[in-house]
C-alpha atoms as a PDB file:
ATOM      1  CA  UNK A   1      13.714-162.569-204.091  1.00  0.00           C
ATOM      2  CA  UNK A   2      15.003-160.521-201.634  1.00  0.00           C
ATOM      3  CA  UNK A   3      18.778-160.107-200.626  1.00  0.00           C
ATOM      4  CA  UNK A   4      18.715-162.348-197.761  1.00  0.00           C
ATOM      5  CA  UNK A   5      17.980-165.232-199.384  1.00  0.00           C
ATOM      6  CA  UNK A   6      20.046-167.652-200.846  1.00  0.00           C
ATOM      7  CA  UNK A   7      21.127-166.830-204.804  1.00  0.00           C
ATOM      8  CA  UNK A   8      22.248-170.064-207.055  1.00  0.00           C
ATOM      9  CA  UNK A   9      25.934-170.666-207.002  1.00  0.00           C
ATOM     10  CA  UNK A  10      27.503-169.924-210.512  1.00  0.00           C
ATOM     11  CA  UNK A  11      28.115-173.445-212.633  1.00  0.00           C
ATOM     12  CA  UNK A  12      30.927-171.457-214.134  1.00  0.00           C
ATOM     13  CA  UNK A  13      34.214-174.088-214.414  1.00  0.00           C
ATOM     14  CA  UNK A  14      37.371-172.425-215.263  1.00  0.00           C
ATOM     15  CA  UNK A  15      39.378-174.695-217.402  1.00  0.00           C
ATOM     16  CA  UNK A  16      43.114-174.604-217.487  1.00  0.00           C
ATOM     17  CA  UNK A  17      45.949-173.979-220.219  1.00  0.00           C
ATOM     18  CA  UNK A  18      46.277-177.549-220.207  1.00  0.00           C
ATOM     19  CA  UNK A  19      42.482-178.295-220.714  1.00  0.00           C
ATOM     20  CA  UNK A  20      42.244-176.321-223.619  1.00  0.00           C
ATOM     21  CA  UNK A  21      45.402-178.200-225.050  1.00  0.00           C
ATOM     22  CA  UNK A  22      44.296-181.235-223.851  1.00  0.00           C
ATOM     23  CA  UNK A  23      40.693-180.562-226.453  1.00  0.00           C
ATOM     24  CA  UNK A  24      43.027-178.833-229.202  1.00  0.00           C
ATOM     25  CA  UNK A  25      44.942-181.835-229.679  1.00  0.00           C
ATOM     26  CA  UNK A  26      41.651-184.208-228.786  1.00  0.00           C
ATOM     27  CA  UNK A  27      39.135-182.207-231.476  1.00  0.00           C
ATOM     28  CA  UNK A  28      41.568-182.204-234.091  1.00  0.00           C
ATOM     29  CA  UNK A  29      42.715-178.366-233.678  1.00  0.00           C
ATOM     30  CA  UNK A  30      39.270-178.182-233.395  1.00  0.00           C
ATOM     31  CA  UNK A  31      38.428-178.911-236.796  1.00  0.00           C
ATOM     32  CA  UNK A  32      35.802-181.509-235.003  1.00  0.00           C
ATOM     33  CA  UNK A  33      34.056-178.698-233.545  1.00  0.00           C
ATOM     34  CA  UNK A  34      33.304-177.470-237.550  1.00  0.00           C
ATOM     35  CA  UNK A  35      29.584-177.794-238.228  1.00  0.00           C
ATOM     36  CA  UNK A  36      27.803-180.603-238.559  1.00  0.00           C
ATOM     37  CA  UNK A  37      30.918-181.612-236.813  1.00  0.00           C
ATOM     38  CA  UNK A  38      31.329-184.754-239.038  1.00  0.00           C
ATOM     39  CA  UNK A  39      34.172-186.964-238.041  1.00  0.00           C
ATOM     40  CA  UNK A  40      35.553-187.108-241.823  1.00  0.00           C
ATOM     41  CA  UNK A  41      36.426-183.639-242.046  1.00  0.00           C
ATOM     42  CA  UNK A  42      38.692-184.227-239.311  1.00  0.00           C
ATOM     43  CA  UNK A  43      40.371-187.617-240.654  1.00  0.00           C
ATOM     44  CA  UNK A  44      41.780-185.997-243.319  1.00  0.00           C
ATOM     45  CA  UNK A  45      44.460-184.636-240.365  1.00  0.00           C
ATOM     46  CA  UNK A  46      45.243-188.574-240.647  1.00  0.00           C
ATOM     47  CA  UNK A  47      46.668-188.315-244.047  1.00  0.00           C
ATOM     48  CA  UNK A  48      49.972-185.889-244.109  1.00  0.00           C
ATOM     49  CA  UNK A  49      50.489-188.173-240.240  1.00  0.00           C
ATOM     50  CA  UNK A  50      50.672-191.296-242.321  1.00  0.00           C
ATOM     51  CA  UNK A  51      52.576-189.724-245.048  1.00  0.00           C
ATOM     52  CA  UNK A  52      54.862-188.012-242.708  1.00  0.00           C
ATOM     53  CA  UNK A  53      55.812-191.516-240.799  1.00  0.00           C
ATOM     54  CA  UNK A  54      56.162-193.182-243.734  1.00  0.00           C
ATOM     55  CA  UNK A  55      58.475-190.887-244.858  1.00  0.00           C
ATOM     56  CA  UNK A  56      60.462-189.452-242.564  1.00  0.00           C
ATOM     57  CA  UNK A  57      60.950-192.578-240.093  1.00  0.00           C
ATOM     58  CA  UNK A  58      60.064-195.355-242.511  1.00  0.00           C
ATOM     59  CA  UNK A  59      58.149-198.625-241.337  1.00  0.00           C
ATOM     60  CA  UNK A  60      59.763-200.221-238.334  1.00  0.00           C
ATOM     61  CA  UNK A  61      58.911-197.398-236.939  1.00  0.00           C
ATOM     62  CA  UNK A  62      55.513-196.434-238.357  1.00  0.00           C
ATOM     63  CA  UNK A  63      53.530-198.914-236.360  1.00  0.00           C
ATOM     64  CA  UNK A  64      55.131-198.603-232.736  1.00  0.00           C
ATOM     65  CA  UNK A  65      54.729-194.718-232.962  1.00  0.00           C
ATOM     66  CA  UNK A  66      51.032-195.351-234.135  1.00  0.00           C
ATOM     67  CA  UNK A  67      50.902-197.506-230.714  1.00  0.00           C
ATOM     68  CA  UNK A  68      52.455-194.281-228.709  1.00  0.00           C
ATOM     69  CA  UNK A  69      49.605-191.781-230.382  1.00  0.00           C
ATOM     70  CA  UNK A  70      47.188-194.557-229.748  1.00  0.00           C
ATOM     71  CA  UNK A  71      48.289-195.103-225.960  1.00  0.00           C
ATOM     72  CA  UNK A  72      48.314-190.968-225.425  1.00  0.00           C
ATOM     73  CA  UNK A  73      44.972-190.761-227.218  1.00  0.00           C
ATOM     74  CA  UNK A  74      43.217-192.803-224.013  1.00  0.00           C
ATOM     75  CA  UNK A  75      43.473-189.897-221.827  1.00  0.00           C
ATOM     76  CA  UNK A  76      43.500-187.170-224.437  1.00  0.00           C
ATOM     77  CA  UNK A  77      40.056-188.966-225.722  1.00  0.00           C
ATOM     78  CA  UNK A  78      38.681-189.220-221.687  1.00  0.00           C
ATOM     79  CA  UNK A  79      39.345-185.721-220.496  1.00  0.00           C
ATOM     80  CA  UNK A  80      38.004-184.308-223.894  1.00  0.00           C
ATOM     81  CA  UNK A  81      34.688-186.100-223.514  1.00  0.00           C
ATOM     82  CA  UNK A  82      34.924-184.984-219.550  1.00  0.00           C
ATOM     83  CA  UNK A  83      35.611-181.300-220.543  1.00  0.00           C
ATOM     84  CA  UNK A  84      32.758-181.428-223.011  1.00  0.00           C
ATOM     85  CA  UNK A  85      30.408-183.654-220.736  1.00  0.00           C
ATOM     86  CA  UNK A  86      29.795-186.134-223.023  1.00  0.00           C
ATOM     87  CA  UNK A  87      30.242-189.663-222.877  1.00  0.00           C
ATOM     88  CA  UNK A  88      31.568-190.047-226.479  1.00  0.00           C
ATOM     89  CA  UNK A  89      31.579-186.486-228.230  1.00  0.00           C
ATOM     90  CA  UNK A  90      31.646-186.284-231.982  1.00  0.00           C
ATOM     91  CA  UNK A  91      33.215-183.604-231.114  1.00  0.00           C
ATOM     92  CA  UNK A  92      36.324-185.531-229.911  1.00  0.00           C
ATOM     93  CA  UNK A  93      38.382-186.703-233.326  1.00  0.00           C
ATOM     94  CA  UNK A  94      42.023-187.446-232.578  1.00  0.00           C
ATOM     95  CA  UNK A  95      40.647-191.215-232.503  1.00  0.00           C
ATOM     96  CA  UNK A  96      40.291-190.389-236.125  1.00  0.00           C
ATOM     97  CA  UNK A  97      42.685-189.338-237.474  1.00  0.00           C
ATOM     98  CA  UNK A  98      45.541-191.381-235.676  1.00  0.00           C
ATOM     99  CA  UNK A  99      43.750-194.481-235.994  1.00  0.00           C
ATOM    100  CA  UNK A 100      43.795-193.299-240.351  1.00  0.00           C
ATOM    101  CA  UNK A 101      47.469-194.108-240.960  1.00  0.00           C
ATOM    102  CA  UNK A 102      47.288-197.757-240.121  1.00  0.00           C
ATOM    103  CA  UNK A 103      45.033-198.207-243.145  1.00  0.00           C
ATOM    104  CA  UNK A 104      48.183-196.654-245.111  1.00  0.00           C
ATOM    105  CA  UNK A 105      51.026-199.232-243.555  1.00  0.00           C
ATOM    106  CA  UNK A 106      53.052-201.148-246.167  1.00  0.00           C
ATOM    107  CA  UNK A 107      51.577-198.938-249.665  1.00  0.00           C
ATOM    108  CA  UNK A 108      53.668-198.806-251.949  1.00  0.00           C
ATOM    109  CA  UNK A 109      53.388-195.232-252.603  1.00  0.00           C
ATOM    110  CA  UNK A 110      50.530-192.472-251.653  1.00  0.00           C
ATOM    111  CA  UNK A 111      49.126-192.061-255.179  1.00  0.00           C
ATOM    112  CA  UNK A 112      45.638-189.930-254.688  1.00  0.00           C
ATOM    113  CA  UNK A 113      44.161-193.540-255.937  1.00  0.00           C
ATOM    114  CA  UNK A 114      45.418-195.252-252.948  1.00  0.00           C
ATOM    115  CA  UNK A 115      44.967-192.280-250.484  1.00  0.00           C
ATOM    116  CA  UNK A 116      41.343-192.603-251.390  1.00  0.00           C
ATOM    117  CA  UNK A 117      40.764-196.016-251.050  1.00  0.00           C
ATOM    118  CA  UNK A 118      42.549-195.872-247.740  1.00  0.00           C
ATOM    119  CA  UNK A 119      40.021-193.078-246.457  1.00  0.00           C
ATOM    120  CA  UNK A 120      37.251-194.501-247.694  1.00  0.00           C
ATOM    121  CA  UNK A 121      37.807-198.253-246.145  1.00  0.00           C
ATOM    122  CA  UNK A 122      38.693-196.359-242.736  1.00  0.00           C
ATOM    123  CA  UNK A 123      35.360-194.698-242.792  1.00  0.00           C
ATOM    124  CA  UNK A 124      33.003-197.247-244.126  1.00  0.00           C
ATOM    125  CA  UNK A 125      34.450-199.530-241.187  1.00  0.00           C
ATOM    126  CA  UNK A 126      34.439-196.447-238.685  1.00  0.00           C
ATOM    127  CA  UNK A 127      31.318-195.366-239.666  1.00  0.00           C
ATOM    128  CA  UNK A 128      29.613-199.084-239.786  1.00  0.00           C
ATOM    129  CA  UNK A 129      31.278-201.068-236.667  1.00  0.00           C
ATOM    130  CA  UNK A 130      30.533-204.340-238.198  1.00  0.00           C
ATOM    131  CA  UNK A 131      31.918-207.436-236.450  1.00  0.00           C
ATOM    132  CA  UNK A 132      31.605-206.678-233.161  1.00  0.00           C
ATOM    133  CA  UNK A 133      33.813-203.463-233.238  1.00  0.00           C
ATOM    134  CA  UNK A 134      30.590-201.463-231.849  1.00  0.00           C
ATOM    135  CA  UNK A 135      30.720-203.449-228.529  1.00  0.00           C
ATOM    136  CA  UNK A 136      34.105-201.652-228.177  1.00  0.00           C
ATOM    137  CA  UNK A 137      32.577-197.910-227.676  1.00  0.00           C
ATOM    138  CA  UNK A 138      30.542-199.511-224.109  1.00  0.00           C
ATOM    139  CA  UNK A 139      34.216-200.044-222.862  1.00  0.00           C
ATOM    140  CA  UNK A 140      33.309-196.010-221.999  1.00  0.00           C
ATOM    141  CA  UNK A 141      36.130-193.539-221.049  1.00  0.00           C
ATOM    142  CA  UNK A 142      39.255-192.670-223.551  1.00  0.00           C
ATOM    143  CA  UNK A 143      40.207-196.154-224.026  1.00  0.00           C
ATOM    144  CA  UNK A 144      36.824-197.035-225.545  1.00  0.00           C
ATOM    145  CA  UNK A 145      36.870-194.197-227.631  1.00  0.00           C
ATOM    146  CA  UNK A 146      40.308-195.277-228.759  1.00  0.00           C
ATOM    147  CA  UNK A 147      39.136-198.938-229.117  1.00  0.00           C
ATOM    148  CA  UNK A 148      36.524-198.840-231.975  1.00  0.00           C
ATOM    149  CA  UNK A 149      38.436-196.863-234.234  1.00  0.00           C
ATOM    150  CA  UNK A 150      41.554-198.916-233.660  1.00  0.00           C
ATOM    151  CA  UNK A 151      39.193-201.980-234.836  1.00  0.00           C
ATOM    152  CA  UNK A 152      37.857-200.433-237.498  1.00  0.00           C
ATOM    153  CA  UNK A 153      41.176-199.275-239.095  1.00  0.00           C
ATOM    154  CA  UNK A 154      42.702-203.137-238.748  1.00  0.00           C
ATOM    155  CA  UNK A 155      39.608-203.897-240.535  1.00  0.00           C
ATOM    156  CA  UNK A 156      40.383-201.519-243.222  1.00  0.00           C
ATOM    157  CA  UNK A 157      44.127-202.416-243.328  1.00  0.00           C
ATOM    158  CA  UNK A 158      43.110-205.639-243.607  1.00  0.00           C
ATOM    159  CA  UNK A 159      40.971-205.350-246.586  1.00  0.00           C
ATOM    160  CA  UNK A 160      43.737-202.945-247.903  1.00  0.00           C
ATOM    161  CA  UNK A 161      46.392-205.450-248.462  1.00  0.00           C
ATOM    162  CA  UNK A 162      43.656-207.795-249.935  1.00  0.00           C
ATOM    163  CA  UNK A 163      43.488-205.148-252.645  1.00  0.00           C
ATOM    164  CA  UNK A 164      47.091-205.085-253.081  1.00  0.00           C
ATOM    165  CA  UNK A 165      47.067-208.929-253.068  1.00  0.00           C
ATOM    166  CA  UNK A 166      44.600-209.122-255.908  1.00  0.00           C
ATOM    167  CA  UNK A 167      46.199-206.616-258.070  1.00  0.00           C
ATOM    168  CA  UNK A 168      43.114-204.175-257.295  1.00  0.00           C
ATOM    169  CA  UNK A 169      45.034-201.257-256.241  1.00  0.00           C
END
């Protein structure tokens, strides 16, 4: 090639201070970047959050701040998945772990027992998307990222109290 002719434009993209916040806060502090990248690495962040609201604010607070995370997670989730170019990266994990504490509403306590039962029941449903919650993920974008793990950790509230109901937990 010689100098006159045209040489490929660099597909270099600068990202901002705010773009590399913006996929701190969306990957988890980039624990969902940790090979294999598996999303339940990352949940755990969902633990000390649910302990943490629980404690410090009690519950008439606990769910409408789990609401606020949830409604900031729709464009944290989008431009995360838009700065990695993927439509849904695993990659992406703050649907995780803020999802987590709504597993953990109304326990009596946060006995390692009930921590891991919580966990568990948040990732079977995650991990499964029975009843529908799959459909949720074609919604696309950060809300649809949001979506399915909002599903799946009613699901697993859900079943939670039913423990508590029948004496299980």
């Amino acid at each position: 090639m010689t100098s006159m002719e045209a040489q490929p434009e660099s597909q270099h993209v600068s990202w901002s201070a705010w773009d590399w916040i913006v996929l701190a806060i969306g990957t988890g502090l980039f624990t969902g970047m940790i090979p294999p990248r598996v999303a339940t690495f990352s949940t755990l962040l969902g633990i000390p959050l649910a302990m943490g609201l629980s404690n410090a604010l009690g519950w008439a607070a606990y769910v409408p701040i789990l609401v606020v995370l949830w409604v900031i997670g729709i464009p944290i989730c989008g431009r995360s998945a838009q700065l990695l170019a993927k439509k849904d990266p695993r990659e992406v994990t703050y649907d995780e772990f803020v999802t987590l504490p709504l597993v953990y509403f109304l326990v009596p306590e946060f006995s390692l027992r009930i921590i891991i039962a919580g966990f568990t029941l948040h990732r079977i449903f995650d991990i499964l998307k029975p009843f529908g919650i799959r459909r949720l993920e074609r919604v696309g974008g950060g809300l649809g990222i949001m979506m399915d793990d909002i599903a799946a950790s009613l699901i697993a509230f859900v079943v939670m109290r039913l423990l508590f109901v029948y004496q299980i937990l």
